[in-house]
PDB file of N, CA and C in Angstrom:
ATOM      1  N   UNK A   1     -15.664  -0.687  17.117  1.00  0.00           N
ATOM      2  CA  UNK A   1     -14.742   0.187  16.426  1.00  0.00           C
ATOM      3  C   UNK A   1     -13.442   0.255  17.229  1.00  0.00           C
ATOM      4  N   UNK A   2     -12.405   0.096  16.862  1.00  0.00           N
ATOM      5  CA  UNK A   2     -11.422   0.312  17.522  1.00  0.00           C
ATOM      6  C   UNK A   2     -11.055   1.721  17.288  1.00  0.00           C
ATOM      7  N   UNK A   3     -10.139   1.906  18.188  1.00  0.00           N
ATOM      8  CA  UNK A   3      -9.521   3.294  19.210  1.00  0.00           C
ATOM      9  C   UNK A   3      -8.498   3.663  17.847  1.00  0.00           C
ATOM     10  N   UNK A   4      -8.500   4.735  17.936  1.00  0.00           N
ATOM     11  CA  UNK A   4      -7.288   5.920  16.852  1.00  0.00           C
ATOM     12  C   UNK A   4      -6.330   5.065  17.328  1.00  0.00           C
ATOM     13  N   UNK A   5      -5.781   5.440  18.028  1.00  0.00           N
ATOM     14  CA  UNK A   5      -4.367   4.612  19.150  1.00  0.00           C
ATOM     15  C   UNK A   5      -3.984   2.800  17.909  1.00  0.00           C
ATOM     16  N   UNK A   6      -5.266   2.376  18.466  1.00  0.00           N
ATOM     17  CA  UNK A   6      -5.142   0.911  17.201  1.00  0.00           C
ATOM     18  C   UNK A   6      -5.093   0.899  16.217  1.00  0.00           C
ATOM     19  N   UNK A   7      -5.819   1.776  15.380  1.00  0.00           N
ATOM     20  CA  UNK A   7      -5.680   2.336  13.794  1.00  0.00           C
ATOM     21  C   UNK A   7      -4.307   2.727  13.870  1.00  0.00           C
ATOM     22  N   UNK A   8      -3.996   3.911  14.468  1.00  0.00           N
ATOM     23  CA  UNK A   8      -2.573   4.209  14.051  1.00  0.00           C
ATOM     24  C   UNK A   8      -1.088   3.072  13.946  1.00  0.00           C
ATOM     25  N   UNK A   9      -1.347   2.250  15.548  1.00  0.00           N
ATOM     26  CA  UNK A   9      -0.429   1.078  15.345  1.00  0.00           C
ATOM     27  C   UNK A   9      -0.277   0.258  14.319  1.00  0.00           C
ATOM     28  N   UNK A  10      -1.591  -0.255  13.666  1.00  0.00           N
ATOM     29  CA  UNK A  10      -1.971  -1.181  12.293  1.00  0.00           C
ATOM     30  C   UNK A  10      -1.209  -0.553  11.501  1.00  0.00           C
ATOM     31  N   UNK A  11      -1.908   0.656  11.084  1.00  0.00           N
ATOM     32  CA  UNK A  11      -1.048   1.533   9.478  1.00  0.00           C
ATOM     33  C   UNK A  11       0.380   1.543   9.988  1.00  0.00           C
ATOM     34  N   UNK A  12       0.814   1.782  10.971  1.00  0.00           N
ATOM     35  CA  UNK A  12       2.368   2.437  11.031  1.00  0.00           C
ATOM     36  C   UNK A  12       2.823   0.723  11.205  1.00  0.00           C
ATOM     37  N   UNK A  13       2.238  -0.267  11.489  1.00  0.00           N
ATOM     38  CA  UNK A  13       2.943  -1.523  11.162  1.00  0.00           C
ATOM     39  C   UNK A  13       2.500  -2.001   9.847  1.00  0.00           C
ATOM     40  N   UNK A  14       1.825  -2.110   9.095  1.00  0.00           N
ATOM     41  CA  UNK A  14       1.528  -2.038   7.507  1.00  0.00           C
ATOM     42  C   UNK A  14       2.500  -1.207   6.722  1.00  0.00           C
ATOM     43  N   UNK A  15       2.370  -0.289   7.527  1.00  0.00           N
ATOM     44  CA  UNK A  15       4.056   0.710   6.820  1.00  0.00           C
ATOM     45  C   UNK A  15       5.224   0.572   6.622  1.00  0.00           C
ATOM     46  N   UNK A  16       5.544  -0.231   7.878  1.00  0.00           N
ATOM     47  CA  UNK A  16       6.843  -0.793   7.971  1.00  0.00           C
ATOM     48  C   UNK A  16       7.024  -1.987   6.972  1.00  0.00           C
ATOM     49  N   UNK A  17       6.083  -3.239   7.334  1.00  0.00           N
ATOM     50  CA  UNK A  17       5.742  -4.054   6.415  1.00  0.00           C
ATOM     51  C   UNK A  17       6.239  -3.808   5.196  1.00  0.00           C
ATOM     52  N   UNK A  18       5.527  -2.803   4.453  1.00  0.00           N
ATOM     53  CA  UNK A  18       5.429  -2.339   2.772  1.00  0.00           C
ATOM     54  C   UNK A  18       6.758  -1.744   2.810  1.00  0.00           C
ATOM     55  N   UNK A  19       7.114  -0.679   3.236  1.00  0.00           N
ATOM     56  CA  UNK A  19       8.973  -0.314   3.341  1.00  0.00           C
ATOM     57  C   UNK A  19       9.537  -1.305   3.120  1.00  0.00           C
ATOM     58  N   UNK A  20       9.564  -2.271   3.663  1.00  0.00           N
ATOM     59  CA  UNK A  20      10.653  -3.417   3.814  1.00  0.00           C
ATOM     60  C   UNK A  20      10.829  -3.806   2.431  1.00  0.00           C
ATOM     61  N   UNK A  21       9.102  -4.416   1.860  1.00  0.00           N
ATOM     62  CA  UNK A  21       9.160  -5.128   0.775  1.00  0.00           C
ATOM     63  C   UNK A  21       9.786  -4.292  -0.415  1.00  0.00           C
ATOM     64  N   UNK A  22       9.195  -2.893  -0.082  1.00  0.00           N
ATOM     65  CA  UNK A  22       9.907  -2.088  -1.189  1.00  0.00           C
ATOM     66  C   UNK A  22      11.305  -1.939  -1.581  1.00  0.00           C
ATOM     67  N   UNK A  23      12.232  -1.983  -0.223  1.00  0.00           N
ATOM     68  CA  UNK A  23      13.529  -1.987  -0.059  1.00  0.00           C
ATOM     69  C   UNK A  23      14.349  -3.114  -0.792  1.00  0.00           C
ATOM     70  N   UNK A  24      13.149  -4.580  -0.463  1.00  0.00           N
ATOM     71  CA  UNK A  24      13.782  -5.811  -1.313  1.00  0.00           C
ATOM     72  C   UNK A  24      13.473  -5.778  -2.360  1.00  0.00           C
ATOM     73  N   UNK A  25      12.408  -5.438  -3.298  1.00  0.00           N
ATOM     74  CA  UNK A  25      11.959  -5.399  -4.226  1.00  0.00           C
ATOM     75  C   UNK A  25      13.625  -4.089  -5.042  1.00  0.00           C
ATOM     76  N   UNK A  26      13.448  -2.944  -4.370  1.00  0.00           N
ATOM     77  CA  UNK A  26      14.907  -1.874  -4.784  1.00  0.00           C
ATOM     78  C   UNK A  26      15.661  -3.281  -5.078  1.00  0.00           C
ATOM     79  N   UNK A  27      16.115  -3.536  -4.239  1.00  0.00           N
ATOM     80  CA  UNK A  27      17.365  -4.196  -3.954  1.00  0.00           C
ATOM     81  C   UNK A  27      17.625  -5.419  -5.006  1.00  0.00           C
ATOM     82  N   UNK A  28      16.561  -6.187  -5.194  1.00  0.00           N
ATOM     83  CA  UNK A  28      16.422  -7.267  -6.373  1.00  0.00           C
ATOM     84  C   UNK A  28      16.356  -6.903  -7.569  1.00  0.00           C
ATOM     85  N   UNK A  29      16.230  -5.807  -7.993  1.00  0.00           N
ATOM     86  CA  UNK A  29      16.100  -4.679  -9.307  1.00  0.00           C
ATOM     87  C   UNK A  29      17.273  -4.220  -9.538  1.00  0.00           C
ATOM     88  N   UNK A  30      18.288  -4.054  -8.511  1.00  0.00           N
ATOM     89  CA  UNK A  30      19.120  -3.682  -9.040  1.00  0.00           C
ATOM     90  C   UNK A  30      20.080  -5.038  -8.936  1.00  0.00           C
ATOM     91  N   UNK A  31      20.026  -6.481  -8.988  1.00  0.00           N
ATOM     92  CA  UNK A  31      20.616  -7.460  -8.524  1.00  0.00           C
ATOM     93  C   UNK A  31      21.672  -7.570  -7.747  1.00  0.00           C
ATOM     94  N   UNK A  32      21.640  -6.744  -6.610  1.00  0.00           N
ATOM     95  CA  UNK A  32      22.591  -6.715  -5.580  1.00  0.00           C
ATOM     96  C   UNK A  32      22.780  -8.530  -5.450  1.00  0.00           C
ATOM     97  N   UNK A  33      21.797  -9.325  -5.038  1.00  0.00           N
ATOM     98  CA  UNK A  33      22.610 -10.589  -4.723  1.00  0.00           C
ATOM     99  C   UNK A  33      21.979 -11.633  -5.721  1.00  0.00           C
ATOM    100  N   UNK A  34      22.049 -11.532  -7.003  1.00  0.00           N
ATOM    101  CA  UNK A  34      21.700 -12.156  -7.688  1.00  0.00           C
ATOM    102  C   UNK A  34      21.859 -11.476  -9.703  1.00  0.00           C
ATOM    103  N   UNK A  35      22.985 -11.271  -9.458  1.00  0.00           N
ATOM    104  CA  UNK A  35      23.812 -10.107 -10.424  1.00  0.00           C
ATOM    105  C   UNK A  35      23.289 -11.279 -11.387  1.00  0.00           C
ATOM    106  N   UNK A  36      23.024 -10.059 -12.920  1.00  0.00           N
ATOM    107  CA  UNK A  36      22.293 -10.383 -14.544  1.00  0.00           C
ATOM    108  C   UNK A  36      23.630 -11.511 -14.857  1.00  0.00           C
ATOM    109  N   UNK A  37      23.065 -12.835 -15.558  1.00  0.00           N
ATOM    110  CA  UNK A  37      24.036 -14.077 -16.104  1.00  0.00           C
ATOM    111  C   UNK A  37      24.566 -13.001 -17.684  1.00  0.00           C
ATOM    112  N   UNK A  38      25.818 -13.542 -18.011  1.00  0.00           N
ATOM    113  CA  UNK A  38      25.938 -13.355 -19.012  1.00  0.00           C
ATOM    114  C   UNK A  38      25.357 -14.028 -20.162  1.00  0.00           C
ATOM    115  N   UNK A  39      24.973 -15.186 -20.487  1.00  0.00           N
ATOM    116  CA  UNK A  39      24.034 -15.798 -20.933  1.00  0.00           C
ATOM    117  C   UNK A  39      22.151 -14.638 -21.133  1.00  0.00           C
ATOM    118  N   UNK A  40      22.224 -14.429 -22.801  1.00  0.00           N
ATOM    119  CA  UNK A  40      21.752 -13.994 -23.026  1.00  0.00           C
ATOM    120  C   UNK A  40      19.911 -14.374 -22.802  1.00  0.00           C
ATOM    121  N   UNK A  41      19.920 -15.484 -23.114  1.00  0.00           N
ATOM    122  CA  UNK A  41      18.604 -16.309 -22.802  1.00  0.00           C
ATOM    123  C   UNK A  41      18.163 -16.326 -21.610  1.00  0.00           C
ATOM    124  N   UNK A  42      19.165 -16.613 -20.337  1.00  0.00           N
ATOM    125  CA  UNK A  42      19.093 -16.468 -19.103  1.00  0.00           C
ATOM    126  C   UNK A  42      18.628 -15.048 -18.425  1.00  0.00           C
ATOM    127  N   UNK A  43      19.507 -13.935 -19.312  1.00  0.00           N
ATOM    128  CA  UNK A  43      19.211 -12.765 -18.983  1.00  0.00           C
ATOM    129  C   UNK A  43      17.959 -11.970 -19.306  1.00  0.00           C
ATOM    130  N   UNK A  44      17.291 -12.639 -20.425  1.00  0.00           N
ATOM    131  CA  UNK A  44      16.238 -12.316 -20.746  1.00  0.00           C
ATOM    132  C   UNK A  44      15.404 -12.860 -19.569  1.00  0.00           C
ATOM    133  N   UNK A  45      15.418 -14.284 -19.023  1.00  0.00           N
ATOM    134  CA  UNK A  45      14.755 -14.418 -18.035  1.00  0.00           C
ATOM    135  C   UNK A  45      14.424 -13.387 -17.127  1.00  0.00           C
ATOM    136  N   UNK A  46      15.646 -13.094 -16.696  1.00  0.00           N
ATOM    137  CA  UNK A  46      15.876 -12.392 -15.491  1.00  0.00           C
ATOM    138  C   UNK A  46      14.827 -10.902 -15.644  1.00  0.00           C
ATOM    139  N   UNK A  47      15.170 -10.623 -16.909  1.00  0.00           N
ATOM    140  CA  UNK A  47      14.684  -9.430 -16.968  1.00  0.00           C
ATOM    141  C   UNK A  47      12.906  -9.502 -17.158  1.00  0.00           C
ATOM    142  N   UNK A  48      12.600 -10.576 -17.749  1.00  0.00           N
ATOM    143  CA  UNK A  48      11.196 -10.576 -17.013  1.00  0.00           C
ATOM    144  C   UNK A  48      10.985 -10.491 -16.185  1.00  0.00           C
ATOM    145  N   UNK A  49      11.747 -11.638 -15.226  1.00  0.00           N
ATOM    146  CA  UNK A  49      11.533 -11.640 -13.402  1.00  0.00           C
ATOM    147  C   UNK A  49      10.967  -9.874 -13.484  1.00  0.00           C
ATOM    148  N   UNK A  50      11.870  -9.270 -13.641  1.00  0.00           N
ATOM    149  CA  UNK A  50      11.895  -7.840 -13.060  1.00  0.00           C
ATOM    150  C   UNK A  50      11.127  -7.204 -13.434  1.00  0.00           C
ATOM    151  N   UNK A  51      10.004  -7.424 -14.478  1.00  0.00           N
ATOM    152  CA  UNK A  51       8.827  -6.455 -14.692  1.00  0.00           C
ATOM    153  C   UNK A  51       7.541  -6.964 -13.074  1.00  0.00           C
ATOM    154  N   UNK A  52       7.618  -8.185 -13.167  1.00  0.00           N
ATOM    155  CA  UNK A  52       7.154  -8.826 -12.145  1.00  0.00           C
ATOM    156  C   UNK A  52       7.493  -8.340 -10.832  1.00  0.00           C
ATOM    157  N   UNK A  53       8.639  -7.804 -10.325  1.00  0.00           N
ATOM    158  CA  UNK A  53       9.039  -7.299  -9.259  1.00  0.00           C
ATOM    159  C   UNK A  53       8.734  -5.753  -9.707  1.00  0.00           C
ATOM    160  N   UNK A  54       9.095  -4.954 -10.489  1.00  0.00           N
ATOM    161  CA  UNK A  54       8.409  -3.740 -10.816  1.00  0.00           C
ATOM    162  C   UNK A  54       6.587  -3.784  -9.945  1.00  0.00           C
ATOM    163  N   UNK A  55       6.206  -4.381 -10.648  1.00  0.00           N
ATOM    164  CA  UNK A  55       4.706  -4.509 -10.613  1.00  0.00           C
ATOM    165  C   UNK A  55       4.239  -4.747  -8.652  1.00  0.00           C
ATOM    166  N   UNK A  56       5.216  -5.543  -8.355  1.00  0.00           N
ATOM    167  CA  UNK A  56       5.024  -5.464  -6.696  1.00  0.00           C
ATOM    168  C   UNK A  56       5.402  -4.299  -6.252  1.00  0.00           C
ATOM    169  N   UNK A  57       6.355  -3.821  -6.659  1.00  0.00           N
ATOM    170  CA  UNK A  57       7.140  -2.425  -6.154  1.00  0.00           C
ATOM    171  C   UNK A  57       6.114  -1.895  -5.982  1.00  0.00           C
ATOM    172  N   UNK A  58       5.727  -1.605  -7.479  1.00  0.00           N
ATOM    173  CA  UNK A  58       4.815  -0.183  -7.580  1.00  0.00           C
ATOM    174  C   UNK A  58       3.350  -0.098  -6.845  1.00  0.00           C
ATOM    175  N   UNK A  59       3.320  -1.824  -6.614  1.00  0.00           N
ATOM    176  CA  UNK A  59       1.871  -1.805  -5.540  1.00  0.00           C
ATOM    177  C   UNK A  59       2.553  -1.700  -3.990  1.00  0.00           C
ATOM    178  N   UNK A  60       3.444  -1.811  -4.030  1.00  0.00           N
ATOM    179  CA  UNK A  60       3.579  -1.191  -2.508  1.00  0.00           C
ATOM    180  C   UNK A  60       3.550  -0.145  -2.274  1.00  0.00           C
ATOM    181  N   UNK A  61       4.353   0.703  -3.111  1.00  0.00           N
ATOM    182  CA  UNK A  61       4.435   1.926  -3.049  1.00  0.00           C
ATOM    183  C   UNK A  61       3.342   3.131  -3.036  1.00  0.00           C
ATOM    184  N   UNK A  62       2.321   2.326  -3.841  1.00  0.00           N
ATOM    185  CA  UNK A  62       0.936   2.810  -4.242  1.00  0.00           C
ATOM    186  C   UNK A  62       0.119   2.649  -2.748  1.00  0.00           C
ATOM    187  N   UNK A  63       0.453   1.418  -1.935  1.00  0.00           N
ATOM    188  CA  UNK A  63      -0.326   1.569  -0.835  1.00  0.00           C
ATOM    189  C   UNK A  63       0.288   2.077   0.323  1.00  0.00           C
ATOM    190  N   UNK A  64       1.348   2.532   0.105  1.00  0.00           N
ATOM    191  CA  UNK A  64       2.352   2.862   1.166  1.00  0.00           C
ATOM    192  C   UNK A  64       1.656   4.797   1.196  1.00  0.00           C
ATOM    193  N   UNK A  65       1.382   5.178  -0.214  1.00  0.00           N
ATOM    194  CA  UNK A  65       0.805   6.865  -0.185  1.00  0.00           C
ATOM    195  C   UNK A  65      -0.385   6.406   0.587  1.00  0.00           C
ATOM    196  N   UNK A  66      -1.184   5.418   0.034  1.00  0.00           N
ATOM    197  CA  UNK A  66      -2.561   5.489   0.960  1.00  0.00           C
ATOM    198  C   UNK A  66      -2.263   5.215   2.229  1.00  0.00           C
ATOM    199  N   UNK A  67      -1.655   4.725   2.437  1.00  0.00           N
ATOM    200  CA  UNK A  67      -1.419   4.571   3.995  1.00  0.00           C
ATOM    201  C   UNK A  67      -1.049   5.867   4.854  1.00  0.00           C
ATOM    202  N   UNK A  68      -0.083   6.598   4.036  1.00  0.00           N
ATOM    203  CA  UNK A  68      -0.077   8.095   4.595  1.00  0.00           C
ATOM    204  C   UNK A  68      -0.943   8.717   4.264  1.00  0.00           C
ATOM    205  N   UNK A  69      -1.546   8.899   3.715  1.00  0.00           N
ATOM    206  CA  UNK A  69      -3.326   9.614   3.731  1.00  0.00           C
ATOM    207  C   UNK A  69      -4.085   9.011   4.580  1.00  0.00           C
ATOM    208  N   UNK A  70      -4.039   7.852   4.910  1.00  0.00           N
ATOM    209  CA  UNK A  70      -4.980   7.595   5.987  1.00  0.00           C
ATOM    210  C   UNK A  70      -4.407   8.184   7.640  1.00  0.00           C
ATOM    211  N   UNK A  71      -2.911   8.263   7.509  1.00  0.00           N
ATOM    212  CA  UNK A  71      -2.439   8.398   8.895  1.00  0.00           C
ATOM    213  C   UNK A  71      -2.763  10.117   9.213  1.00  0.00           C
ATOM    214  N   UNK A  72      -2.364  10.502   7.898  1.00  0.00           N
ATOM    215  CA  UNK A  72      -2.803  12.575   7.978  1.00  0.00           C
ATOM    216  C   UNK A  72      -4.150  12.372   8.314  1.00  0.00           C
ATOM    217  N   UNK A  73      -5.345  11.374   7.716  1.00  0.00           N
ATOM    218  CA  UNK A  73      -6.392  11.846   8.357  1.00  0.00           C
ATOM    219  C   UNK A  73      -6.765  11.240   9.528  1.00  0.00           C
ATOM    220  N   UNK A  74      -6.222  10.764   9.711  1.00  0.00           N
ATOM    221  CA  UNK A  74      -6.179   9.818  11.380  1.00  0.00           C
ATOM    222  C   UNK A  74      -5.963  11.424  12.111  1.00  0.00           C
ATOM    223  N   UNK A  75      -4.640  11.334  12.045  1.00  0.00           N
ATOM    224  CA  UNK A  75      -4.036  12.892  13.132  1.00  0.00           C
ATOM    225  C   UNK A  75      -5.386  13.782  12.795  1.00  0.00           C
ATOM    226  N   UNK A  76      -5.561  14.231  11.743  1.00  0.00           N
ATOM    227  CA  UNK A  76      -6.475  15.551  11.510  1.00  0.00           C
ATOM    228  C   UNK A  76      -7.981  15.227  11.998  1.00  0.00           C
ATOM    229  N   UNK A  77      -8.287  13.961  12.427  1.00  0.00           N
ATOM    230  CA  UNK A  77      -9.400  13.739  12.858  1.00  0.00           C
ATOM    231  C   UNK A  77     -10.282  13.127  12.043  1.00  0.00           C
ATOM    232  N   UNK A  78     -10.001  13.787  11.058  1.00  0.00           N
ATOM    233  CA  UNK A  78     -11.085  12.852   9.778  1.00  0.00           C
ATOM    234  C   UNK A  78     -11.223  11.573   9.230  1.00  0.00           C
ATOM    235  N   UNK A  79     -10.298  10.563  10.261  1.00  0.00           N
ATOM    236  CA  UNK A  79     -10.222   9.003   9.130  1.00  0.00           C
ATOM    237  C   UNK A  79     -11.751   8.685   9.284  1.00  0.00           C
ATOM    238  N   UNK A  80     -12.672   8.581  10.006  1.00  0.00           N
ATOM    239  CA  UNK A  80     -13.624   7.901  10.399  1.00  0.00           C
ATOM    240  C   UNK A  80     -15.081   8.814   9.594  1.00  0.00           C
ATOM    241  N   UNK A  81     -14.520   9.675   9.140  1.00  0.00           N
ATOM    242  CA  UNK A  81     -15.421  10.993   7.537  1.00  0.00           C
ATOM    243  C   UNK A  81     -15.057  10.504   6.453  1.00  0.00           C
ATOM    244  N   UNK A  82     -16.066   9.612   5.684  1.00  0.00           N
ATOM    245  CA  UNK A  82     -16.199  10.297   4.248  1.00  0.00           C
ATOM    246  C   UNK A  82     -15.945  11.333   3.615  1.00  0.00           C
ATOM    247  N   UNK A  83     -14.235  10.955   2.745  1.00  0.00           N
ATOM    248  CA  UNK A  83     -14.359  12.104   1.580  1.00  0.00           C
ATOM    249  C   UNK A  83     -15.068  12.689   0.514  1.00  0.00           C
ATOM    250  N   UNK A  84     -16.100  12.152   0.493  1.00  0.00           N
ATOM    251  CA  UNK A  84     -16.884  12.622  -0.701  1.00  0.00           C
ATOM    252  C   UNK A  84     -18.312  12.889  -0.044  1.00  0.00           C
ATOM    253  N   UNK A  85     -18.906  12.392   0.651  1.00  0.00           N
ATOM    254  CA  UNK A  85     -20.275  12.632   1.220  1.00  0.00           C
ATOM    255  C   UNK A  85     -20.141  13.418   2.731  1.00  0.00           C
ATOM    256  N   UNK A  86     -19.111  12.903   3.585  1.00  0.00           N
ATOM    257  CA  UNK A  86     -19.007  13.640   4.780  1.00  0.00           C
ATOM    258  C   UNK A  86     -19.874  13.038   5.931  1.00  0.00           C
ATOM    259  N   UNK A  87     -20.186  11.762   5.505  1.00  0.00           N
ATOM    260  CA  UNK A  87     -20.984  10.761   6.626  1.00  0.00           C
ATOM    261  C   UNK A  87     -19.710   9.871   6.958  1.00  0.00           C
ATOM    262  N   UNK A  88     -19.955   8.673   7.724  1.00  0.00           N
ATOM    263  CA  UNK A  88     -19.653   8.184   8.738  1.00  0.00           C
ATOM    264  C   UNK A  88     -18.854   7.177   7.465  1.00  0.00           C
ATOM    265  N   UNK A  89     -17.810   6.392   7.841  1.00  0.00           N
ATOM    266  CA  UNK A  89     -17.341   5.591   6.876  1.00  0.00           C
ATOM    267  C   UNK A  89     -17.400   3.899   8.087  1.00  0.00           C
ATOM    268  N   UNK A  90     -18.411   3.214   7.185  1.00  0.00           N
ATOM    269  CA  UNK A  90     -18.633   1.861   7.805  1.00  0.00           C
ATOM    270  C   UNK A  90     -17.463   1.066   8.847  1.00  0.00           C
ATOM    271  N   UNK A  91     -17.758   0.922  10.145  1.00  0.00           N
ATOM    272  CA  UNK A  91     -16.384   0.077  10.761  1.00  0.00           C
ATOM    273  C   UNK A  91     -15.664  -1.081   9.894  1.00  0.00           C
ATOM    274  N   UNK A  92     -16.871  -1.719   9.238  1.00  0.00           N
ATOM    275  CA  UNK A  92     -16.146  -2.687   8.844  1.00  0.00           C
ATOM    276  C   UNK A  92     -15.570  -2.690   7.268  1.00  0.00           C
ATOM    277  N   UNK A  93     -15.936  -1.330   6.978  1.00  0.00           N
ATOM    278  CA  UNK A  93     -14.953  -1.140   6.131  1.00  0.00           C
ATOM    279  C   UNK A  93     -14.071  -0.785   6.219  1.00  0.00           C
ATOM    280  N   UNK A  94     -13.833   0.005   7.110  1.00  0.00           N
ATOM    281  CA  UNK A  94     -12.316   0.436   7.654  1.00  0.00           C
ATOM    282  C   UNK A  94     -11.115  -0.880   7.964  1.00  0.00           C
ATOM    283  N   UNK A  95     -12.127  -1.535   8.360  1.00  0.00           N
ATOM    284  CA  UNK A  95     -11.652  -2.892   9.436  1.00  0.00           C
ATOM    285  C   UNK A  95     -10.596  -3.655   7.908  1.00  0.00           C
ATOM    286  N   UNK A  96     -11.496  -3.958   6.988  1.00  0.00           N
ATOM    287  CA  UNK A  96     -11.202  -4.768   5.679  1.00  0.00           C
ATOM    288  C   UNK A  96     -10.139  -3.194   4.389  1.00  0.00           C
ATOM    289  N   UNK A  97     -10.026  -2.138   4.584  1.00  0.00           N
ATOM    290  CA  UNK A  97      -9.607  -1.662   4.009  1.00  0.00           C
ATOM    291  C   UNK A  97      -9.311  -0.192   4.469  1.00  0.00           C
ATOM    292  N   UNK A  98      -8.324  -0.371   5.426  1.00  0.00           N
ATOM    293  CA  UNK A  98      -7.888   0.449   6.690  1.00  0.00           C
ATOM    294  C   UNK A  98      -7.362   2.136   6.033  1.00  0.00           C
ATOM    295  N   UNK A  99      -7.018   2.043   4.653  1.00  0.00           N
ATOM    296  CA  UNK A  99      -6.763   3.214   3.899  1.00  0.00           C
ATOM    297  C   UNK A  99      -8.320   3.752   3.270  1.00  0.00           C
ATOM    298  N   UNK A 100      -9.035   3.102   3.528  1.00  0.00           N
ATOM    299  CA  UNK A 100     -10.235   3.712   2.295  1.00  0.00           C
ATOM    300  C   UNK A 100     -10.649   5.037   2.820  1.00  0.00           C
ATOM    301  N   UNK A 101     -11.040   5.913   2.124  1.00  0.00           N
ATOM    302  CA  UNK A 101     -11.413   7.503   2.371  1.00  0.00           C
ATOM    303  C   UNK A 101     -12.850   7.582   2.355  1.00  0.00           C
ATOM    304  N   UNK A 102     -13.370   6.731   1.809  1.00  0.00           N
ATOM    305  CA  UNK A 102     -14.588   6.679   0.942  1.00  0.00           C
ATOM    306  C   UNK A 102     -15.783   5.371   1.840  1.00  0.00           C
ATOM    307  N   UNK A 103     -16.918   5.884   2.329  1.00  0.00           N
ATOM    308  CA  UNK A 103     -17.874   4.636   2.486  1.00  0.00           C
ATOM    309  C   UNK A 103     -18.362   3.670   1.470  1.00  0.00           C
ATOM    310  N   UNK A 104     -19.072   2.820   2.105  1.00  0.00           N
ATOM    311  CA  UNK A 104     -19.531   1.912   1.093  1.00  0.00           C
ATOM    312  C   UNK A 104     -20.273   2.861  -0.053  1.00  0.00           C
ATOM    313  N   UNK A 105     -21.290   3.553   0.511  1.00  0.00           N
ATOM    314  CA  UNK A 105     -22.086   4.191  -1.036  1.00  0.00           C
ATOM    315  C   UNK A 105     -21.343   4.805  -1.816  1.00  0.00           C
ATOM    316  N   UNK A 106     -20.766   5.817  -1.216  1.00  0.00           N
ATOM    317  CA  UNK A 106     -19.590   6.467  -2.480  1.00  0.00           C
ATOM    318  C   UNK A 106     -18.690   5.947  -3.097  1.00  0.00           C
ATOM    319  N   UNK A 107     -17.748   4.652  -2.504  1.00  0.00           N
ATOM    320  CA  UNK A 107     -17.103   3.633  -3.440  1.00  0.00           C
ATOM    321  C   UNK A 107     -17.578   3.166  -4.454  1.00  0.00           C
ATOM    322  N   UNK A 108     -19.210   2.688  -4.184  1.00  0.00           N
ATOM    323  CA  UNK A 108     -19.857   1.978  -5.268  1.00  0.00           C
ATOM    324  C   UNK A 108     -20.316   3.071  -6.261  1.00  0.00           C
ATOM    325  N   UNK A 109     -20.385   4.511  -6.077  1.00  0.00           N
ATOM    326  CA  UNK A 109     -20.531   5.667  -7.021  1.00  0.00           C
ATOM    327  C   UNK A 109     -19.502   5.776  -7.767  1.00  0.00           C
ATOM    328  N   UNK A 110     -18.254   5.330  -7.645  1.00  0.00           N
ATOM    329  CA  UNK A 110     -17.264   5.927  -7.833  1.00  0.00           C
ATOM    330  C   UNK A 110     -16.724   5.147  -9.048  1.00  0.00           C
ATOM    331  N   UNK A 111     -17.084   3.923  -9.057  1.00  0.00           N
ATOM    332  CA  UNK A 111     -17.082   2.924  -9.979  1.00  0.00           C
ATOM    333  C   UNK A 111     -17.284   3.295 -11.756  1.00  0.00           C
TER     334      UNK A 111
END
């Protein structure tokens, strides 16, 4: 099991990580360097592109909250507790899914 100390470094560099992408993802949405063609056909392109970049956004952003829920329960003591049962949450699930709240049995309940 690694040390709080290592958990915390991971998430707060996963954090940064996901910020970034979010920032480019902002930034390509609003075509700061790649401004809408006047060409209508073209622009339709474009504007697909951008449901596609939506869709990354919003998964960063989505793991960027879990990531701060995992760091509040890091500080508060609880990352390594099950939210729902209050047992031990598997190392190597933590290891493979460093935000999860939940152990293996209650994930698979949860379904």
């Amino acid at each position: 099991m690694a040390s709080p100390e290592v958990i915390e470094q991971r998430l707060r560099l996963r954090r940064s990580e996901l910020l970034q992408r979010a920032e480019r993802v902002d930034a390509d949405l609003r075509h700061e360097r790649d401004p809408l063609v006047a060409d209508f056909a073209d622009q339709a392109i474009q504007r697909s592109n951008d449901e596609v970049l939506r869709e990354i956004g919003d998964s960063a952003k989505d793991e960027l909250r879990q990531i701060d829920v995992a760091l509040r329960r890091l500080i508060a003591g609880q990352y390594f507790i099950c939210a729902s049962c209050g047992g031990d949450i598997e190392d190597a699930r933590l290891a493979a899914l460093p935000a999860t709240t939940l152990c293996a049995v209650c994930a698979q309940g949860s379904r």
